[in-house]
Protein backbone atom coordinates (compact mmCIF):
# COMPACT_ATOMS: atom_id res chain seq x y z
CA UNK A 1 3.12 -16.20 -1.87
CA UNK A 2 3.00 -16.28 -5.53
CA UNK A 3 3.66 -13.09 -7.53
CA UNK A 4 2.02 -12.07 -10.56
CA UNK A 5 4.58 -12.11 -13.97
CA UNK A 6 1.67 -9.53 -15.97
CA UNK A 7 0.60 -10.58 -19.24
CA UNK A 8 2.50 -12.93 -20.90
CA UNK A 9 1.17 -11.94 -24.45
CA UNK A 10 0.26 -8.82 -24.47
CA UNK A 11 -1.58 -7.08 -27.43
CA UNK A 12 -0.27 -4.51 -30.04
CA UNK A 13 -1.03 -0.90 -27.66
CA UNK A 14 0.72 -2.68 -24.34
CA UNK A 15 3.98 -3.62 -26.64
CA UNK A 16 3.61 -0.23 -27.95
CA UNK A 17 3.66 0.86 -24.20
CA UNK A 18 6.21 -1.38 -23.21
CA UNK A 19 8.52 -0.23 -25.78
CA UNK A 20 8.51 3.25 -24.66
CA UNK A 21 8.48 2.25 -20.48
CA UNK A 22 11.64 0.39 -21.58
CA UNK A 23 13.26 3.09 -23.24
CA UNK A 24 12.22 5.68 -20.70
CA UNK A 25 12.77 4.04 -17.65
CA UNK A 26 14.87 0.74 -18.78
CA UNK A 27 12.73 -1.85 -17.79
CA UNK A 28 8.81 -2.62 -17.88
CA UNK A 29 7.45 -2.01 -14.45
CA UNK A 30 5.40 -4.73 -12.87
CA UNK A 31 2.56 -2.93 -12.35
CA UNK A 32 2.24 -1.80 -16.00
CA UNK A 33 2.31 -5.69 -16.75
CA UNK A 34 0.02 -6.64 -14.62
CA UNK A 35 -2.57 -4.01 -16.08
CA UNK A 36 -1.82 -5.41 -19.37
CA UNK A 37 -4.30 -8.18 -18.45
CA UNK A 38 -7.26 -5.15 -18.99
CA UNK A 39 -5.73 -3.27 -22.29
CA UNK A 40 -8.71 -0.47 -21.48
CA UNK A 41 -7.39 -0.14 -18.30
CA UNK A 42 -4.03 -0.04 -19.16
CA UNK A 43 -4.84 2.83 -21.52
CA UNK A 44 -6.74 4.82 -18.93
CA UNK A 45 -4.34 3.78 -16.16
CA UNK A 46 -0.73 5.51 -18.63
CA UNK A 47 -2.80 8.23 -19.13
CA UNK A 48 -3.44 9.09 -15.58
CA UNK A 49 -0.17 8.62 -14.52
CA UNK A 50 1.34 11.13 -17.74
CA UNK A 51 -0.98 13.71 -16.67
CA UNK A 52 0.05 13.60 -12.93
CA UNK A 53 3.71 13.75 -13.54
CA UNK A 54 3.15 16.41 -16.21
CA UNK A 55 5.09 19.27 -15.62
CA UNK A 56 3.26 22.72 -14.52
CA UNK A 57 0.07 20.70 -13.31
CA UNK A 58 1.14 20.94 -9.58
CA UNK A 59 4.46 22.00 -7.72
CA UNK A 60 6.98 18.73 -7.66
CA UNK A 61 7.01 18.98 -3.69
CA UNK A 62 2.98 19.06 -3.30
CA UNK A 63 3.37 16.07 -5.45
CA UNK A 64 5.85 14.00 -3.43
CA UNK A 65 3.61 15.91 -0.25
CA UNK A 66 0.73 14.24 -1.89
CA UNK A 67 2.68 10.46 -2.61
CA UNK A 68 3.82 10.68 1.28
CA UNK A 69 0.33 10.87 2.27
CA UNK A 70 -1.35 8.14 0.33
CA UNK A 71 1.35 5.85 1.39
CA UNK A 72 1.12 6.72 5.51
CA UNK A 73 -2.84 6.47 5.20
CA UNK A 74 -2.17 2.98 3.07
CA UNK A 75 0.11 1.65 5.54
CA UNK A 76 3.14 1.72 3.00
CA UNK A 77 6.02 0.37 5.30
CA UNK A 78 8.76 1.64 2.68
């Protein structure tokens, strides 16, 4: 099964958004690469994911409640 390497030259905002995944978490996640094909949806996509892990939006444990749930109802095997 192939695997997806994300864009392989991505534009000025997904280097800008690599730069600071890299410093943040020390490496570029996959998935942020591969939604460097769509830079609107890349946008959209960071922005979701900053407000969700925001702190004060929601409780951390309904938060990891809520992760546990999407992953038994998508058949997650992790």
């Amino acid at each position: 099964m192939l695997r997806s390497e994300g864009a392989q030259d991505p534009g000025l905002a997904a280097r800008i958004l690599f730069f600071f995944a890299k410093r943040a978490l020390g490496r570029v996640p996959l998935g942020m690469r591969i939604r460097a094909f769509d830079p609107k949806y890349l946008r959209h996509a960071t922005r979701l994911d900053l407000y969700s892990a925001a702190k004060g939006t929601v409780p951390m444990h309904l938060k990891e409640l809520a992760q546990l749930k999407t992953a038994v109802m998508g058949g997650c095997p992790f």
